[in-house]
Protein backbone atom coordinates (compact mmCIF):
# COMPACT_ATOMS: atom_id res chain seq x y z
CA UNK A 1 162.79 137.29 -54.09
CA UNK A 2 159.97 137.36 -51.47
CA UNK A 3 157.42 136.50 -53.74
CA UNK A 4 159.19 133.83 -55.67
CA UNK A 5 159.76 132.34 -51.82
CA UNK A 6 156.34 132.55 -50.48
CA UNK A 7 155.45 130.18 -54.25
CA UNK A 8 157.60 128.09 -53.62
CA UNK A 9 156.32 127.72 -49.39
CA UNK A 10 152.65 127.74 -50.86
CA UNK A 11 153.91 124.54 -53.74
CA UNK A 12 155.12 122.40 -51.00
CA UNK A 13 152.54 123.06 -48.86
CA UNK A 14 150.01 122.18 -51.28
CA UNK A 15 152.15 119.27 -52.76
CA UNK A 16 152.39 117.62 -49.10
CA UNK A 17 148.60 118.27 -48.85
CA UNK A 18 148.24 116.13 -52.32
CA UNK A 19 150.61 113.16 -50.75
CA UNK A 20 148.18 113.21 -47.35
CA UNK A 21 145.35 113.05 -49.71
CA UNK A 22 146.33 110.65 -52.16
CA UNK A 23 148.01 108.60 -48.88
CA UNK A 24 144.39 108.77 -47.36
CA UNK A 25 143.03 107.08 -50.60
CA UNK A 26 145.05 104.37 -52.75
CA UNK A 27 146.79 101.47 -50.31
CA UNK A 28 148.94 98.75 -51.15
CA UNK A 29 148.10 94.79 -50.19
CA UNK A 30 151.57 92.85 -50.24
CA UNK A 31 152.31 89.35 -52.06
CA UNK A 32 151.01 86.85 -49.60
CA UNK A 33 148.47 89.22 -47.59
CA UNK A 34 144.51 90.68 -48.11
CA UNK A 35 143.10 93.26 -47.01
CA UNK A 36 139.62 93.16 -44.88
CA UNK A 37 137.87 96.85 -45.35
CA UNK A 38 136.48 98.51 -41.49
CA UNK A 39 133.54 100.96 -42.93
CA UNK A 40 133.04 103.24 -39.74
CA UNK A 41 129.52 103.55 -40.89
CA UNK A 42 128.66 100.23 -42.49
CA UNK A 43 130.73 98.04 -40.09
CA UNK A 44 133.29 94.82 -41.58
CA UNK A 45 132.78 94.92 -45.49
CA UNK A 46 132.22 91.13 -46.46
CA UNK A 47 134.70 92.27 -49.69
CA UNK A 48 138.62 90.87 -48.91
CA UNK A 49 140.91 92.64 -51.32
CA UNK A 50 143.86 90.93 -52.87
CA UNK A 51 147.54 92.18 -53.76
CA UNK A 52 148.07 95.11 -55.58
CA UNK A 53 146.67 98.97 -54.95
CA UNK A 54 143.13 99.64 -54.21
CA UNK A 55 141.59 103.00 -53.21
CA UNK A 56 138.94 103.99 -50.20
CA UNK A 57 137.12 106.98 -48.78
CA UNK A 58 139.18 108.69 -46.70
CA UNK A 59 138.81 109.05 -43.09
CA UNK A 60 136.07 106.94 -43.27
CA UNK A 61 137.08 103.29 -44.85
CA UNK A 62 140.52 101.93 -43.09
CA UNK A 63 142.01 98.54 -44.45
CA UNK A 64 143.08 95.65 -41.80
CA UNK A 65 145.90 93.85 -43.59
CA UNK A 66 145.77 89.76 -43.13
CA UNK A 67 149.13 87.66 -43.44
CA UNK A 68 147.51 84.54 -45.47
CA UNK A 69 151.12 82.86 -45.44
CA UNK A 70 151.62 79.98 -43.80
CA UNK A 71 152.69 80.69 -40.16
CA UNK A 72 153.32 78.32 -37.52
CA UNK A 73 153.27 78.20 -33.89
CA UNK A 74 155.11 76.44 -30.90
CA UNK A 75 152.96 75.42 -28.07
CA UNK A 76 154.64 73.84 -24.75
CA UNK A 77 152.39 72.07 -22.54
CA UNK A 78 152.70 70.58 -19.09
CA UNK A 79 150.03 67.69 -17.82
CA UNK A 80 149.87 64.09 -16.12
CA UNK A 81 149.35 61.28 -17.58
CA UNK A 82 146.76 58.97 -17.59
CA UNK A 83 148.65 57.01 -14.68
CA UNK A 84 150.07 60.67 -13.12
CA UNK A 85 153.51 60.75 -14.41
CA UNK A 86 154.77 64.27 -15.58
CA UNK A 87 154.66 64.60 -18.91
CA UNK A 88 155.94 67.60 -20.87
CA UNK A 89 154.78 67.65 -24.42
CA UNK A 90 155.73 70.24 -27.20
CA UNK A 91 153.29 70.94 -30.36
CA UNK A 92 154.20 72.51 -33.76
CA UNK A 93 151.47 74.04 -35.83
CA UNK A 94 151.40 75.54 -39.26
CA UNK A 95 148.58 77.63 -39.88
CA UNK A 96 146.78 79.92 -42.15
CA UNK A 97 143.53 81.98 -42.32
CA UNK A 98 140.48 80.67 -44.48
CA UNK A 99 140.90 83.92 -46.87
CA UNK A 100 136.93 83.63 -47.86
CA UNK A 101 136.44 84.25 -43.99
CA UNK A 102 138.39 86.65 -43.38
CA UNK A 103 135.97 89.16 -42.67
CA UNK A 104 134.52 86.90 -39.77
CA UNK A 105 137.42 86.14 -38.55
CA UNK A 106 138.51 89.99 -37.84
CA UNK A 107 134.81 90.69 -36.78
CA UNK A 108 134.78 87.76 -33.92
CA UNK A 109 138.58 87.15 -33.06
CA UNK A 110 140.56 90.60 -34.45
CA UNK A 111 144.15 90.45 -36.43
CA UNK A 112 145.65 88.92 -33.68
CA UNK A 113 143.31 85.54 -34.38
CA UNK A 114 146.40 83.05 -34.02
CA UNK A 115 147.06 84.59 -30.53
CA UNK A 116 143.55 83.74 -29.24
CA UNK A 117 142.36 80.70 -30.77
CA UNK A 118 145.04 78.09 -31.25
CA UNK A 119 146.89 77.95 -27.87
CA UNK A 120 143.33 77.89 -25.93
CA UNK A 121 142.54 74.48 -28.18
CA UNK A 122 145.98 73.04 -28.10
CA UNK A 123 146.11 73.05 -25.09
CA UNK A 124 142.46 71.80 -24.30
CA UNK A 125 143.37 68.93 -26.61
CA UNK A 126 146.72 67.98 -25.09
CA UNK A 127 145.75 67.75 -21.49
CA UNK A 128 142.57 65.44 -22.71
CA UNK A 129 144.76 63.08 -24.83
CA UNK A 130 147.60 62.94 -22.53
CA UNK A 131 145.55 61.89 -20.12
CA UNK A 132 143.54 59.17 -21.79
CA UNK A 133 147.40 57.45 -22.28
CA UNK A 134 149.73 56.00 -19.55
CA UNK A 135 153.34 57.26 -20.38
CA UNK A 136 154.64 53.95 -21.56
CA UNK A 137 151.63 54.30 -23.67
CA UNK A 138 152.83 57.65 -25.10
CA UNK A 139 156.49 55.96 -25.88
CA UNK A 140 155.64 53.14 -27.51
CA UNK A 141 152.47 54.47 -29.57
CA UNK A 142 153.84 58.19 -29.94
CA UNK A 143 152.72 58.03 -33.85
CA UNK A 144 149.31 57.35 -32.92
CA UNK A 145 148.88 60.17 -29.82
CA UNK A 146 150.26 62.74 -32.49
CA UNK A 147 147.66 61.89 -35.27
CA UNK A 148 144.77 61.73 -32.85
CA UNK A 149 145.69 65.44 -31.60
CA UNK A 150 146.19 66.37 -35.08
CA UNK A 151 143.04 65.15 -36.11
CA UNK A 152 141.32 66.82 -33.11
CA UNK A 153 143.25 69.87 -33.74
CA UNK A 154 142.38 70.42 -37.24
CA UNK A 155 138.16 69.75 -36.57
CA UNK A 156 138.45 72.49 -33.86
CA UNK A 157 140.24 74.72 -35.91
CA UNK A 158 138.12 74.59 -38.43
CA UNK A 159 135.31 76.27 -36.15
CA UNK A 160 137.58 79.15 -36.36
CA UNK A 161 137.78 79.65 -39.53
CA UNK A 162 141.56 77.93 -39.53
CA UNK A 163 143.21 75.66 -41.92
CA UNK A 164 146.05 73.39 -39.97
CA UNK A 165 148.41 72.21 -42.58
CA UNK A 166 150.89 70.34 -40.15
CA UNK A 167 149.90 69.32 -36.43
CA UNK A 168 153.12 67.30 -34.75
CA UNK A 169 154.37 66.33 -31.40
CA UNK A 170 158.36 67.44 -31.63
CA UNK A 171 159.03 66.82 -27.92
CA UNK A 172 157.63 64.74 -25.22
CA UNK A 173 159.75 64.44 -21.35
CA UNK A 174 159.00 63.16 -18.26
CA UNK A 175 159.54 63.43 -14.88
CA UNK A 176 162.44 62.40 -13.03
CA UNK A 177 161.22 59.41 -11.53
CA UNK A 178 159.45 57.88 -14.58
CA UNK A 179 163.09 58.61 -16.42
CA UNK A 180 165.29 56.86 -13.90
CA UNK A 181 162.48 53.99 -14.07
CA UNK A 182 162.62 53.30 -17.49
CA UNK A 183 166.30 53.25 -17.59
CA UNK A 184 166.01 50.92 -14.62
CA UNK A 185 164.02 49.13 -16.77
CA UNK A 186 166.10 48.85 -20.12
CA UNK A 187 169.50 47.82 -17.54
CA UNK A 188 167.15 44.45 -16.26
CA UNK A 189 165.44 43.84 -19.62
CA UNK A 190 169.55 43.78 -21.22
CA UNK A 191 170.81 41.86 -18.11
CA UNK A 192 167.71 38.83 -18.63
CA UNK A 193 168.92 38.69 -22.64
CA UNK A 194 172.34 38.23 -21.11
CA UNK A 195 171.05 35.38 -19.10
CA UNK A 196 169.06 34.06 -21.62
CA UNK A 197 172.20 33.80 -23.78
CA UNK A 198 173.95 32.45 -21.38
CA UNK A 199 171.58 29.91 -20.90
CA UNK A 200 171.40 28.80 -24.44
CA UNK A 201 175.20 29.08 -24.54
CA UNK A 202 175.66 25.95 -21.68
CA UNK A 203 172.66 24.01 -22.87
CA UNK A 204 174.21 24.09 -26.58
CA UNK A 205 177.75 22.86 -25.03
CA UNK A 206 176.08 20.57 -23.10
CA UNK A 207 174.38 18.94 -25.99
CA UNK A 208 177.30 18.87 -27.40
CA UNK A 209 179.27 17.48 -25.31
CA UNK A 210 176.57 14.34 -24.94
CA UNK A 211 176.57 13.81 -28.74
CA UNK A 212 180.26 13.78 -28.68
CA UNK A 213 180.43 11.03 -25.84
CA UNK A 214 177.60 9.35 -27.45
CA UNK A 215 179.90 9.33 -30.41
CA UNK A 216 183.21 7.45 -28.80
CA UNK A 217 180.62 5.20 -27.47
CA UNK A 218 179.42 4.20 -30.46
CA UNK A 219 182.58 4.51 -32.22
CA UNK A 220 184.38 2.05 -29.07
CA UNK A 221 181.77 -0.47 -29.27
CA UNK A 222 182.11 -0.63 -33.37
CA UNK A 223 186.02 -1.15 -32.89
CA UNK A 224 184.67 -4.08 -30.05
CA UNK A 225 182.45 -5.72 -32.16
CA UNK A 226 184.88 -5.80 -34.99
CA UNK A 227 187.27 -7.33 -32.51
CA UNK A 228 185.37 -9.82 -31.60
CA UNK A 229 184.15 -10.75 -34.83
CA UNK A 230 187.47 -10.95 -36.98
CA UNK A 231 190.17 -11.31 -34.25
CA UNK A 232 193.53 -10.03 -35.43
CA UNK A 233 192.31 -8.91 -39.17
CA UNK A 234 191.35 -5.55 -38.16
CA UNK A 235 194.79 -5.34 -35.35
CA UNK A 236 196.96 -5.85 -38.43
CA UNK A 237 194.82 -3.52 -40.73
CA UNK A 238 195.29 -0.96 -38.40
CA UNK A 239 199.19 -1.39 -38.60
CA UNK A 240 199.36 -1.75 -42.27
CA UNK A 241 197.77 1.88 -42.32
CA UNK A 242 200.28 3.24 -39.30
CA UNK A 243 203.35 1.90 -41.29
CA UNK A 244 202.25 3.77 -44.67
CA UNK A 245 201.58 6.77 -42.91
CA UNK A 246 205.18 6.12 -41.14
CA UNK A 247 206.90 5.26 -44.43
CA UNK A 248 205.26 7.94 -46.36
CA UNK A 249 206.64 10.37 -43.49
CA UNK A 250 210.14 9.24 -43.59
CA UNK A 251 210.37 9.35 -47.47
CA UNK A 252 210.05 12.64 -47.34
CA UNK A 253 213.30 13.12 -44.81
CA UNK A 254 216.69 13.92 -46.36
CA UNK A 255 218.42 12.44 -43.23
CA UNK A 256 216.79 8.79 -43.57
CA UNK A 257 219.20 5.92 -45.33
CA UNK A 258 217.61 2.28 -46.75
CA UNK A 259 219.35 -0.65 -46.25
CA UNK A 260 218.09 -4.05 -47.66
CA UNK A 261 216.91 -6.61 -45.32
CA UNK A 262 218.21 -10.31 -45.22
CA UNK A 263 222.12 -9.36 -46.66
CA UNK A 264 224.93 -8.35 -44.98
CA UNK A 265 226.13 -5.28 -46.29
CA UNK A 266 229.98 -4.20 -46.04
CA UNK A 267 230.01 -0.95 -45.80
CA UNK A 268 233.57 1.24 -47.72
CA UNK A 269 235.36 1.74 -44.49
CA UNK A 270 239.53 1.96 -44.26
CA UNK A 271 240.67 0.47 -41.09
């Protein structure tokens, strides 16, 4: 029984030496990752290994695994203005690694590349834009501060050995006083297109009314005119019309009777 238990101690022994072996030689590289090779006599290998299972020397080759996803990055950022209001400004980036350069990129910067490089340049590039802008500036052409730090962004990056694939401005605040200014601002700017409209309002109804007495004016000195040029004609028109309109209106009443003019009518009554 001894024996058969010191085999068995000497198989696992030698079985867990295999697994440290074979651990010390093969490694894996991960969808969406390479591998940069540290030779601890050569230096950086200039070889990046893809996905999959590669092998090295032991104890003396060690892999440095890359994430070559995109990744992005918040960066908040506090600076004046070009006029020295407060201005708060938040950039998004996505990023990624130039996989070709990998090996540079761990020799000069290290895995932690991101870390180093892009909030040093962002926020270099947002103090020096900001300030070239006064903050109504950076209201009212937002669009165009963004692309010109994303344009900035992604030449500087490039020096790195970094692709940008999306630079954008998500937030931009300001200080207190700028704030209660501009709302000052949008309360007159609303209370002048009030007046304005008000304005319009009593010139239109005063227009109006002139045309309108401009109108019985006219419309008196016709009805003079045709007075004075066919006497009682147009008087007895006038009451020809009235009495059609009258007897057209009464015509239509059940309570109205019609007796004939110029007879004497005797009317059924029992005295």
């Amino acid at each position: 029984m001894a024996v058969w238990f010191n085999r068995l101690t000497y198989a696992g022994l030698g079985l867990t030496g295999v697994g440290l072996v074979i651990d010390q030689v093969i490694y894996d590289v991960d969808g969406g990752q390479r591998a940069v090779i540290f030779d601890k006599f050569r230096g950086v290998l200039n070889d990046v290994k893809g996905e999959g299972t590669h092998f090295r020397i032991p104890f003396i080759q060690e892999p440095k695994i890359f994430d070559v996803k995109m990744q992005y990055k918040t960066m908040p950022v506090t600076t004046p203005s070009r006029d020295l209001q407060d201005v708060s400004a938040t950039l998004r980036i996505l990023y990624r690694p130039n996989v070709p350069d990998l090996p540079e990129i761990f020799k000069s910067l290290g895995e932690d590349y991101a870390d180093r490089v892009l909030p040093s340049i962002g926020n270099e590039i947002l103090k020096s834009i900001i300030a070239q802008h006064d903050a109504e500036e950076l209201i009212t052409q937002r669009e165009v501060v963004s692309e010109k730090i994303a344009t900035t962004m992604e030449k500087r990056a490039k020096d790195f050995h970094i692709t940008l694939d999306d630079v954008s401005l998500t937030q931009l605040r300001f200080g207190a006083a700028f704030t209660a200014a501009v709302e000052q601002k949008q309360v007159a700017e609303q209370l002048a297109e009030q007046a304005r409209y008000n304005v319009e309002r009593a010139t239109f109804e005063k227009d109006a009314s002139i045309i309108r007495a401009q109108g019985d004016a006219e419309a008196a000195t016709m009805i003079s005119d045709a007075l004075t040029k066919n006497g009682q004609a147009l008087i007895e028109l006038r009451k020809i019309e009235a009495a059609k309109e009258i007897a057209a209106t009464m015509s239509k009443s059940r309570n109205v009777a019609y007796l004939p003019g110029g007879q004497n009518m005797l009317l059924n009554l029992q005295l």
